[in-house]
PDB file of N, CA and C in Angstrom:
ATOM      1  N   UNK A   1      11.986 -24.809  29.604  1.00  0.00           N
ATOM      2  CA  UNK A   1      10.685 -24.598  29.011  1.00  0.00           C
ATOM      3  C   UNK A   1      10.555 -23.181  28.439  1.00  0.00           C
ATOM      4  N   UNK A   2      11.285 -22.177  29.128  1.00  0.00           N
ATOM      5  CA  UNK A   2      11.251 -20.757  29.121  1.00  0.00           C
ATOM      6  C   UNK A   2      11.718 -21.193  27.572  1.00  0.00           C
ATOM      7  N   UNK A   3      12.896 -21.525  27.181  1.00  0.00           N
ATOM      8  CA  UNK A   3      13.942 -21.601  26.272  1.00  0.00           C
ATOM      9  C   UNK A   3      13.031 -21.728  25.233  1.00  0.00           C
ATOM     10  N   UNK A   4      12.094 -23.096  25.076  1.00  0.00           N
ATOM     11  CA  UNK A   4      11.957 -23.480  23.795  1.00  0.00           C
ATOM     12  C   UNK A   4      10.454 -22.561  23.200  1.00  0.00           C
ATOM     13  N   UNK A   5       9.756 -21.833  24.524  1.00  0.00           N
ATOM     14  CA  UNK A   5       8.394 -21.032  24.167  1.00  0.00           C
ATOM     15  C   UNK A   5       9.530 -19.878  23.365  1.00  0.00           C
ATOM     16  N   UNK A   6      10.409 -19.158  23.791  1.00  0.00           N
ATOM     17  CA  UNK A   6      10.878 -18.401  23.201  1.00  0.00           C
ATOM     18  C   UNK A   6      11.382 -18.731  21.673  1.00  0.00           C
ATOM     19  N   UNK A   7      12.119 -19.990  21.513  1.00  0.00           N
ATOM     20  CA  UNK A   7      12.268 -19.973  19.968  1.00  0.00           C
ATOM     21  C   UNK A   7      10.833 -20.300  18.940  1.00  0.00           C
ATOM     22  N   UNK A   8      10.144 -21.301  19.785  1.00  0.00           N
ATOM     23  CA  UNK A   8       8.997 -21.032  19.075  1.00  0.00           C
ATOM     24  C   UNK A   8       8.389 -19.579  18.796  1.00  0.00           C
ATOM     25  N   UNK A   9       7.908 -18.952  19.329  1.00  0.00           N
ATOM     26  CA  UNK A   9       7.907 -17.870  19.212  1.00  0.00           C
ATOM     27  C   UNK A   9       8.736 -16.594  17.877  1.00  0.00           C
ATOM     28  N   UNK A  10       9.916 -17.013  18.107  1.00  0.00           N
ATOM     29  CA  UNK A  10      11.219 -16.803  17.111  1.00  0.00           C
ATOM     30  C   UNK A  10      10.702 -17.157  15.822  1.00  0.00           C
ATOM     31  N   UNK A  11      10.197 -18.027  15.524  1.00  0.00           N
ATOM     32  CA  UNK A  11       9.981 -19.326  14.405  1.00  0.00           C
ATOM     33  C   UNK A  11       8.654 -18.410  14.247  1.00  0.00           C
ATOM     34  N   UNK A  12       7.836 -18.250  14.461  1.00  0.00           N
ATOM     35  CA  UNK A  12       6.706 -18.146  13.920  1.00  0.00           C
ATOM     36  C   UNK A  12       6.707 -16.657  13.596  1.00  0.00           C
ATOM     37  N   UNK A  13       7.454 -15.637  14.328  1.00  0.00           N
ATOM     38  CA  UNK A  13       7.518 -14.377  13.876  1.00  0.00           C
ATOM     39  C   UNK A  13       8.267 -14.662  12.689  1.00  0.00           C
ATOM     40  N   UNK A  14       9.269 -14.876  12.267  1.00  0.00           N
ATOM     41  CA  UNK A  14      10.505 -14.999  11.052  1.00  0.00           C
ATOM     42  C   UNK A  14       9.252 -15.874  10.036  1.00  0.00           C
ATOM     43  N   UNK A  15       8.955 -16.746  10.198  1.00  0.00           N
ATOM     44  CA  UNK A  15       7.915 -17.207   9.128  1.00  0.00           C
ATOM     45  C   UNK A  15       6.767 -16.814   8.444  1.00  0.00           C
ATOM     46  N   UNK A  16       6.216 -15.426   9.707  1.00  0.00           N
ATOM     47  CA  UNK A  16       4.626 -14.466   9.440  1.00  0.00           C
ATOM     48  C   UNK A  16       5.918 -13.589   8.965  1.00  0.00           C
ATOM     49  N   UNK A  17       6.840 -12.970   8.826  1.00  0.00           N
ATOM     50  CA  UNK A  17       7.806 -12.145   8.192  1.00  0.00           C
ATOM     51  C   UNK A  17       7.841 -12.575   6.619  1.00  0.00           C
ATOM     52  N   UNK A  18       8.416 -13.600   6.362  1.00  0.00           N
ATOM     53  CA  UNK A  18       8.575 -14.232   5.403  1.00  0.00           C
ATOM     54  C   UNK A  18       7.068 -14.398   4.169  1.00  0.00           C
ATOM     55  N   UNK A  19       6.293 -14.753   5.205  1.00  0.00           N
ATOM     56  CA  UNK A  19       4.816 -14.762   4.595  1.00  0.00           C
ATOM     57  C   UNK A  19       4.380 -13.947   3.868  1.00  0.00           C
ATOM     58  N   UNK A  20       4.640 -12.717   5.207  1.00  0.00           N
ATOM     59  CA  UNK A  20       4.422 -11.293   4.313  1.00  0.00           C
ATOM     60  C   UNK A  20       4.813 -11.162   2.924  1.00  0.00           C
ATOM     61  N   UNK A  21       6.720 -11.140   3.010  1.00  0.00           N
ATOM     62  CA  UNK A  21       7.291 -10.039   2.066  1.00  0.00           C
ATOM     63  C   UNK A  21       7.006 -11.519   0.820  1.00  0.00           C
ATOM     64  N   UNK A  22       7.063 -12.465   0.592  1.00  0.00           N
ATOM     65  CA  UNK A  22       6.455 -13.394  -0.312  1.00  0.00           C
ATOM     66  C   UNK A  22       4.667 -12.933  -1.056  1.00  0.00           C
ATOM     67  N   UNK A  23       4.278 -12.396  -0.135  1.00  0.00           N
ATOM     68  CA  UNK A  23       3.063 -11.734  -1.091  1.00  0.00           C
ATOM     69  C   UNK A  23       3.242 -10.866  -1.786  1.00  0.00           C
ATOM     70  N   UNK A  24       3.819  -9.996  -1.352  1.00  0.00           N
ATOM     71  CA  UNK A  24       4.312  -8.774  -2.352  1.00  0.00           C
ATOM     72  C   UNK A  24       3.684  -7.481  -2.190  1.00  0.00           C
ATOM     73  N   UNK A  25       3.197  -6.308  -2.314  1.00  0.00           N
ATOM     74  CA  UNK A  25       2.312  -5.345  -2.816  1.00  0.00           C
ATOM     75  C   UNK A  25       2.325  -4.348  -4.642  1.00  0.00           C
ATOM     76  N   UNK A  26       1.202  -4.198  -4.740  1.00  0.00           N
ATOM     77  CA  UNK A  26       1.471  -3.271  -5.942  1.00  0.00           C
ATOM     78  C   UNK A  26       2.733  -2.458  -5.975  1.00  0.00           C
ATOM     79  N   UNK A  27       3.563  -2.227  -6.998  1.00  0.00           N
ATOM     80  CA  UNK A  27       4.782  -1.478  -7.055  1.00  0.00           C
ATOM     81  C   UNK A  27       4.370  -0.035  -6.996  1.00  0.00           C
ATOM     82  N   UNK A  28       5.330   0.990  -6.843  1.00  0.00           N
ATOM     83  CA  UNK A  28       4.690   2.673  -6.580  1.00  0.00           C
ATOM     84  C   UNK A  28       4.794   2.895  -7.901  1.00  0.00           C
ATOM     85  N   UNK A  29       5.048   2.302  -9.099  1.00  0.00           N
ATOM     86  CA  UNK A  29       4.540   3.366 -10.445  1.00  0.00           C
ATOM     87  C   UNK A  29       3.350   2.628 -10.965  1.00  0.00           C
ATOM     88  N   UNK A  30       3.275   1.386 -10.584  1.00  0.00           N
ATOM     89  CA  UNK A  30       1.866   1.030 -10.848  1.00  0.00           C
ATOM     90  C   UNK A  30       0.619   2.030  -9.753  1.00  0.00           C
ATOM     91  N   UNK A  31       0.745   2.078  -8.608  1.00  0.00           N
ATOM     92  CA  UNK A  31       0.434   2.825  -7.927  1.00  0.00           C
ATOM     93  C   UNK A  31       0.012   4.209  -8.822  1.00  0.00           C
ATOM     94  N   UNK A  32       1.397   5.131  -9.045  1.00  0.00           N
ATOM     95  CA  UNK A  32       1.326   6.167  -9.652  1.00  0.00           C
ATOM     96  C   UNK A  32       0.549   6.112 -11.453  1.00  0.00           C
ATOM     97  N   UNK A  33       0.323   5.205 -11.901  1.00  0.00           N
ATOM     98  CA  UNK A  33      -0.062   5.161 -12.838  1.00  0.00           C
ATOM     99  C   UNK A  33      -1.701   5.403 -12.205  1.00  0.00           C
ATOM    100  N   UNK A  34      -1.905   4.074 -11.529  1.00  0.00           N
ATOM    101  CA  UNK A  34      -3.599   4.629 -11.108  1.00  0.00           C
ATOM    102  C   UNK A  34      -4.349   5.906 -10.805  1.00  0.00           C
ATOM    103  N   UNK A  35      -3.112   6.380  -9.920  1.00  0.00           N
ATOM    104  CA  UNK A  35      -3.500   7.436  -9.576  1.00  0.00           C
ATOM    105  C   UNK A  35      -3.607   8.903 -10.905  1.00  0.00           C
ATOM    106  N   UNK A  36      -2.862   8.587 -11.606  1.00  0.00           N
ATOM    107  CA  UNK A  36      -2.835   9.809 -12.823  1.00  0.00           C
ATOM    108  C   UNK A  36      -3.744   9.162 -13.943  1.00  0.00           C
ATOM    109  N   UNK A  37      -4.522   8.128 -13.625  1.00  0.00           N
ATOM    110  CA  UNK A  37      -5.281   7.785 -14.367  1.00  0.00           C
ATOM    111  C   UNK A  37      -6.603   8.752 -14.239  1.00  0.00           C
ATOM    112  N   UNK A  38      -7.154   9.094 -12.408  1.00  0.00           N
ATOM    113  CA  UNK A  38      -8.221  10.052 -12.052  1.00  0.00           C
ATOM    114  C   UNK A  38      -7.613  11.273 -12.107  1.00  0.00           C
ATOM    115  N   UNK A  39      -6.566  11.548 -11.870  1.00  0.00           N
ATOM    116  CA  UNK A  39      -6.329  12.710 -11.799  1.00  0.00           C
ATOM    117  C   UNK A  39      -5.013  13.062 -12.350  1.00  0.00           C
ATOM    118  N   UNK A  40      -5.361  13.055 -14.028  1.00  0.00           N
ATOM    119  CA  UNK A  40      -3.832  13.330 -14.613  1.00  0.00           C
ATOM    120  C   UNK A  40      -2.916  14.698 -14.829  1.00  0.00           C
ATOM    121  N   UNK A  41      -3.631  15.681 -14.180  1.00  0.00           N
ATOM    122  CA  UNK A  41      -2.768  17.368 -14.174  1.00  0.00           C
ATOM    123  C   UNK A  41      -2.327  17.315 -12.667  1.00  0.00           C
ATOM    124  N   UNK A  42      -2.226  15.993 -11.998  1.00  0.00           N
ATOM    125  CA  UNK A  42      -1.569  16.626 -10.857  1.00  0.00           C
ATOM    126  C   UNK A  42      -0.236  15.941 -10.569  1.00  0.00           C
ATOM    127  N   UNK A  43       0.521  16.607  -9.600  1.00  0.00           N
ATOM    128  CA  UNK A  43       1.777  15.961  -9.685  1.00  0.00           C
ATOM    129  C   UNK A  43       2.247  15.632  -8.152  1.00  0.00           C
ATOM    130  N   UNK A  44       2.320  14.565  -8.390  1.00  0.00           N
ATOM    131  CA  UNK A  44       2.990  13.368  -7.232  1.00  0.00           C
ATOM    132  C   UNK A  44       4.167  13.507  -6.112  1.00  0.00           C
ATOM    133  N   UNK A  45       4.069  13.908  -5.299  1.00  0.00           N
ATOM    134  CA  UNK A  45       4.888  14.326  -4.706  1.00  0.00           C
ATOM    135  C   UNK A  45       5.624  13.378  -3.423  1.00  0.00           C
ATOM    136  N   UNK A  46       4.704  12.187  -3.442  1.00  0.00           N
ATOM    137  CA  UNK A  46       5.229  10.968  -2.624  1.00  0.00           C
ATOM    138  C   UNK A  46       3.943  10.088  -3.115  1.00  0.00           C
ATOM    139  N   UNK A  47       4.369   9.060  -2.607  1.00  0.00           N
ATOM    140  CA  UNK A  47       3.971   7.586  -2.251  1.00  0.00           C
ATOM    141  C   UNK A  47       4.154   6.672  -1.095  1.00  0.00           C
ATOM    142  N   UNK A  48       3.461   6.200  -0.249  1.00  0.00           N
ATOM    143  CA  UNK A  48       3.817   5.691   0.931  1.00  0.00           C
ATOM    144  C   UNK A  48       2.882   4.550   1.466  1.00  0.00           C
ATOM    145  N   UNK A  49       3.089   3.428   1.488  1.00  0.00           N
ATOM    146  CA  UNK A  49       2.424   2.204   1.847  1.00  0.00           C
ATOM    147  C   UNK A  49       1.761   2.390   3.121  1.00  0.00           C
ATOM    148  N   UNK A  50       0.698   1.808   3.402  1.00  0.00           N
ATOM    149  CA  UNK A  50      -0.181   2.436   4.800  1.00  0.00           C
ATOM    150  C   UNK A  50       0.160   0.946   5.253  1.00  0.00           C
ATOM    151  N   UNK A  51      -1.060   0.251   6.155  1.00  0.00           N
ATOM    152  CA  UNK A  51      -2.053  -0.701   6.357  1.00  0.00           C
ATOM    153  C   UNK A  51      -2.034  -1.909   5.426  1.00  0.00           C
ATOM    154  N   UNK A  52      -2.051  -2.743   5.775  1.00  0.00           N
ATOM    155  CA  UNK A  52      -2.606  -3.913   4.915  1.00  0.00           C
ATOM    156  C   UNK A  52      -2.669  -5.320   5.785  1.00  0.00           C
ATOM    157  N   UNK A  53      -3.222  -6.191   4.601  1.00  0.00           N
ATOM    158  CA  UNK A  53      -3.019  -7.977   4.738  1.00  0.00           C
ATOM    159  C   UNK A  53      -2.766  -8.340   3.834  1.00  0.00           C
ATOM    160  N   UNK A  54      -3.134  -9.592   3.985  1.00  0.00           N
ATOM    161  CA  UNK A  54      -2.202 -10.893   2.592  1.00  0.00           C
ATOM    162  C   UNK A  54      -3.365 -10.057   1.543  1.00  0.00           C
ATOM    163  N   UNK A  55      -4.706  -9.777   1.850  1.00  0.00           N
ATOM    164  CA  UNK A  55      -5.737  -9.198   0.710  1.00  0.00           C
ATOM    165  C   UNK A  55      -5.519  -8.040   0.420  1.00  0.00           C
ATOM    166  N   UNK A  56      -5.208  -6.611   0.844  1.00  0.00           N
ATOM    167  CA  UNK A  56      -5.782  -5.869   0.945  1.00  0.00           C
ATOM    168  C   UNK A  56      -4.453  -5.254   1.197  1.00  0.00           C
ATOM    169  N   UNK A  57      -4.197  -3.993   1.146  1.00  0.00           N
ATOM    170  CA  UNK A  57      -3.360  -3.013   1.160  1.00  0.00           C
ATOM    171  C   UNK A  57      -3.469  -1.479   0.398  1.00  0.00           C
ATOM    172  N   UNK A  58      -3.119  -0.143   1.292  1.00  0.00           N
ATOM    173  CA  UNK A  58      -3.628   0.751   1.372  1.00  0.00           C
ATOM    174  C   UNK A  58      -2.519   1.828   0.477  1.00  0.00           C
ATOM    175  N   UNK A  59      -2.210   2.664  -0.065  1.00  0.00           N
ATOM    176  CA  UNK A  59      -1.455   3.568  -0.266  1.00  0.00           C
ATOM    177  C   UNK A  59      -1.981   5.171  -0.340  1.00  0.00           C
ATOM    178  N   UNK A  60      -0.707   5.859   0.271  1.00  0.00           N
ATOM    179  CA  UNK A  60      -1.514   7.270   1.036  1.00  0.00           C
ATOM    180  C   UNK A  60      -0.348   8.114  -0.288  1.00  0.00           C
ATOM    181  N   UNK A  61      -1.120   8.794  -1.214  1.00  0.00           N
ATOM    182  CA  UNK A  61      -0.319   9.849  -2.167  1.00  0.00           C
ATOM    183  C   UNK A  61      -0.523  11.353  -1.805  1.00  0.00           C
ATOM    184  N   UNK A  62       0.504  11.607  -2.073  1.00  0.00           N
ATOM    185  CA  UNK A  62       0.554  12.931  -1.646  1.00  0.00           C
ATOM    186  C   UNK A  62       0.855  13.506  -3.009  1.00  0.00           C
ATOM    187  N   UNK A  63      -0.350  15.023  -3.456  1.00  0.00           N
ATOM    188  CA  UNK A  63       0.164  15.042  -4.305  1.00  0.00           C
ATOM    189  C   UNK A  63      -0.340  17.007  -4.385  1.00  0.00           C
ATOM    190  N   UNK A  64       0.177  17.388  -5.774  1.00  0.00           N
ATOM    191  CA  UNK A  64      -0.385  18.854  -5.547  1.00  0.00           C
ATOM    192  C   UNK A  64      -0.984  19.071  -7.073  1.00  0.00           C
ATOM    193  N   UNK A  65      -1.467  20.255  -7.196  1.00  0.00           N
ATOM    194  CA  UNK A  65      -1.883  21.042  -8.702  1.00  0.00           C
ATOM    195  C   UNK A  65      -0.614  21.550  -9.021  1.00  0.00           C
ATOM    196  N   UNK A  66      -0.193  21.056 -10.303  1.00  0.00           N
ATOM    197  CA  UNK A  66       0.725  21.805 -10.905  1.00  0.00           C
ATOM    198  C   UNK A  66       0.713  23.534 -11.393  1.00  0.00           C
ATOM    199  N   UNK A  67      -0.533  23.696 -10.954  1.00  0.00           N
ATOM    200  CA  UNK A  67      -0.509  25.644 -10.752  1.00  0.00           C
ATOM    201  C   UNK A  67      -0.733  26.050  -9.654  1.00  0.00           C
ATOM    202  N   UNK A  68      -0.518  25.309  -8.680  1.00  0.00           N
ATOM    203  CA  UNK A  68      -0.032  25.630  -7.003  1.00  0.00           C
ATOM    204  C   UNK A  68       0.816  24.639  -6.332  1.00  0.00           C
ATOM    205  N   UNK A  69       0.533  25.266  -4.943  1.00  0.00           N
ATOM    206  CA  UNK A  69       1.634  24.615  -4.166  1.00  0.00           C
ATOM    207  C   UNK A  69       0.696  23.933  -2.949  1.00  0.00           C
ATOM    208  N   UNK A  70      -0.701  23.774  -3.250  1.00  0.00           N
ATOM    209  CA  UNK A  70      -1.485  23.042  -1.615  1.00  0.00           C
ATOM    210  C   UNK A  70      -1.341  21.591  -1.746  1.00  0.00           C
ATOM    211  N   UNK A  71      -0.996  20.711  -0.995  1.00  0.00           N
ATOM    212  CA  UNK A  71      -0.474  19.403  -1.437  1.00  0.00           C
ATOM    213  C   UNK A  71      -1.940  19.118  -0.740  1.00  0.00           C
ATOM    214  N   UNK A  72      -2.567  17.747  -0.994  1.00  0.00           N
ATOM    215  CA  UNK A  72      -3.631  17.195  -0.652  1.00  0.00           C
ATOM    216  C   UNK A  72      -3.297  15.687  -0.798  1.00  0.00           C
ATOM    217  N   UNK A  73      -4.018  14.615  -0.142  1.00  0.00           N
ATOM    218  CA  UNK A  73      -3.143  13.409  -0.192  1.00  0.00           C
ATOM    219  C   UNK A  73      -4.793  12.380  -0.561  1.00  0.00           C
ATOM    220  N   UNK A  74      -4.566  11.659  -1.024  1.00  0.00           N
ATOM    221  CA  UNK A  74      -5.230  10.431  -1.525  1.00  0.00           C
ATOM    222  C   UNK A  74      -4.911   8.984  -0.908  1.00  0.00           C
ATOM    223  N   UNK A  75      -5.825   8.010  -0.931  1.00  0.00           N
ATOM    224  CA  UNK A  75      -5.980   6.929  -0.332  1.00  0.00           C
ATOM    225  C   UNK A  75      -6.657   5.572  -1.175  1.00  0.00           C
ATOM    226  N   UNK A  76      -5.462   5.255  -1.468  1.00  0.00           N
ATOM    227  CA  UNK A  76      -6.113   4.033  -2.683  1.00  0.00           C
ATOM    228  C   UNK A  76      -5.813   2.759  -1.962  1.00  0.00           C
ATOM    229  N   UNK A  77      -7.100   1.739  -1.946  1.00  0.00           N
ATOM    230  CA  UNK A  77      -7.027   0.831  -1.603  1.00  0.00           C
ATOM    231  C   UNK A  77      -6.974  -0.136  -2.580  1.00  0.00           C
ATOM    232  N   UNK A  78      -5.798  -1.490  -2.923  1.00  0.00           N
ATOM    233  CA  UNK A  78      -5.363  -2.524  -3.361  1.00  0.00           C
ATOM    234  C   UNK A  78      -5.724  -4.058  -2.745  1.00  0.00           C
ATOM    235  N   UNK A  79      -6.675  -4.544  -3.832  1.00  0.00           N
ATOM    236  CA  UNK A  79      -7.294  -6.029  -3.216  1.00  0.00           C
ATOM    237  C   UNK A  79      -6.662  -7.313  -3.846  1.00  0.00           C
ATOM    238  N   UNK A  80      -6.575  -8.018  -3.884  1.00  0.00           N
ATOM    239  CA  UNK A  80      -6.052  -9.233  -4.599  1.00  0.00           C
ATOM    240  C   UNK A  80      -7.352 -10.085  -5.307  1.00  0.00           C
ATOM    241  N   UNK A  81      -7.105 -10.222  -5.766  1.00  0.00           N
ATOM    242  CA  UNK A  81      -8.490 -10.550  -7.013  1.00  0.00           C
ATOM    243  C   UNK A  81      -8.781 -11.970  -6.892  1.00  0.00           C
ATOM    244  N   UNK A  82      -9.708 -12.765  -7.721  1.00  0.00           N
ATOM    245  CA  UNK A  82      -9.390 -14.717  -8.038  1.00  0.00           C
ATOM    246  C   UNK A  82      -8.548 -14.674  -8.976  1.00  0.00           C
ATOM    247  N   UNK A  83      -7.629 -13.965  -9.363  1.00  0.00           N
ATOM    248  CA  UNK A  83      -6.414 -14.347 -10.136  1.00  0.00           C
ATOM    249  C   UNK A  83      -4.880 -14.241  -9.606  1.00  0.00           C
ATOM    250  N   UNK A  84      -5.166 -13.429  -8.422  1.00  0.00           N
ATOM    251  CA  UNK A  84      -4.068 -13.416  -7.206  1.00  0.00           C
ATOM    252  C   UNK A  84      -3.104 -11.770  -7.861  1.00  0.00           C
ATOM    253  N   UNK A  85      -4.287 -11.225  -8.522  1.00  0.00           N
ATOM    254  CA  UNK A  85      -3.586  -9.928  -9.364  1.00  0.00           C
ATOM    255  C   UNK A  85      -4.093  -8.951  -8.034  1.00  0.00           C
ATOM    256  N   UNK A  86      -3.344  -7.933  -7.537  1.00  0.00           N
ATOM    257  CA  UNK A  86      -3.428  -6.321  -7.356  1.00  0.00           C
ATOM    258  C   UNK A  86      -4.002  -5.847  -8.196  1.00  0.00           C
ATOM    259  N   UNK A  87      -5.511  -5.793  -7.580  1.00  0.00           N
ATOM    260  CA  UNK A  87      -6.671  -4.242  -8.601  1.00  0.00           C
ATOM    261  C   UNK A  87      -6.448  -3.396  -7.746  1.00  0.00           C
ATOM    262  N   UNK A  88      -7.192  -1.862  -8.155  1.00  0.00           N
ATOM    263  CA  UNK A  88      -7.743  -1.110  -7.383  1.00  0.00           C
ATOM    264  C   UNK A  88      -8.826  -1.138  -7.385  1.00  0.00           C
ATOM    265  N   UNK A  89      -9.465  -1.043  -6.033  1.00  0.00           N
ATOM    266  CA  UNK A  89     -10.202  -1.208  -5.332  1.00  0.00           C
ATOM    267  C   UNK A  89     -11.418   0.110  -5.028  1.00  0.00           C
ATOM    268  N   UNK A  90     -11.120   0.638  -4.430  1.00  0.00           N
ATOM    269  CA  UNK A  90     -11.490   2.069  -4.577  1.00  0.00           C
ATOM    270  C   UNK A  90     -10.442   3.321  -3.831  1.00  0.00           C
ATOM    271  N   UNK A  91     -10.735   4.260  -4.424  1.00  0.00           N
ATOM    272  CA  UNK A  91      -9.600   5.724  -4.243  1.00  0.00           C
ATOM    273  C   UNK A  91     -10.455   7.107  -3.738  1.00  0.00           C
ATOM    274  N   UNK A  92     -10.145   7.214  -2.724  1.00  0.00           N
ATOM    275  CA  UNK A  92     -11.115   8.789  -2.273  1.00  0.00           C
ATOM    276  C   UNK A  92      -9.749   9.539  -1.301  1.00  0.00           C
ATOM    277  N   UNK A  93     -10.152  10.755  -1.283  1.00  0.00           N
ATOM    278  CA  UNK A  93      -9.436  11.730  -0.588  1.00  0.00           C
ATOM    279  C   UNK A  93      -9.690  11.577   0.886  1.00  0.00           C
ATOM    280  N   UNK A  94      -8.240  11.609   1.514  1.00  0.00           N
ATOM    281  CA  UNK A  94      -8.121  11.825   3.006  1.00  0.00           C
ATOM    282  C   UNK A  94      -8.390  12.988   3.760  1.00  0.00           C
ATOM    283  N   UNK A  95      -9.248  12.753   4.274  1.00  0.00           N
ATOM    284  CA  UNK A  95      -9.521  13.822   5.321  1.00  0.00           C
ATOM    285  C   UNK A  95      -8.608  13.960   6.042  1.00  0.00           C
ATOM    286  N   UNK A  96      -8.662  15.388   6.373  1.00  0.00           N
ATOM    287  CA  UNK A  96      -7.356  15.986   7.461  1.00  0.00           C
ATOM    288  C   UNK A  96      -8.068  16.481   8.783  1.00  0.00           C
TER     289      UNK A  96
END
C-alpha cells in the first residue's frame, strides 16, 4: 500500500511539473522591453523570475542609471489575459 501511495504521489508531482513548464512565462527580452518602455535611460543589469501560477507571474529587475552606479530593482507583474497572451499587469519599485 506504502508502494503504490508513493508512485501516486510520483505521478502527480511529474504531471503538476509538466503542467507548469507547458504554460510557459513571458520571455526576459519581452520582459526587458516592458521595462525600458517606463524607464528607457536605465540599464538592466539582471532579470529574474519570482513567484507565480498558471495566471500570474512576477519578475524582479535589477537595474541602474546609466550616470551612476546605485542599482534599484523593480517588480513587474505578468497576467494571462482571455486570449491566453502575457500582459503586464502592473510595475512598481521594490522596497528594500
Amino acid at each position: 500500500m506504502k508502494i503504490k501511495l508513493s508512485i501516486i504521489k510520483l505521478i502527480v508531482f511529474v504531471a503538476t511539473i509538466l503542467l507548469l513548464a507547458s504554460c510557459g512565462v513571458p520571455s526576459k527580452s519581452d520582459v526587458e522591453i516592458d521595462f525600458l518602455k517606463y524607464k528607457p535611460n536605465m540599464q538592466i543589469i539582471s532579470i529574474k523570475t519570482g513567484e507565480g501560477d498558471f495566471d500570474n507571474t512576477y519578475f524582479y529587475v535589477k537595474y541602474k542609471s546609466k550616470m551612476n552606479s546605485f542599482e534599484k530593482i523593480d517588480v513587474l507583474l505578468y497576467q494571462v489575459d482571455t486570449s491566453n497572451n502575457w500582459i503586464l499587469k502592473k510595475h512598481w519599485k521594490k522596497e528594500h
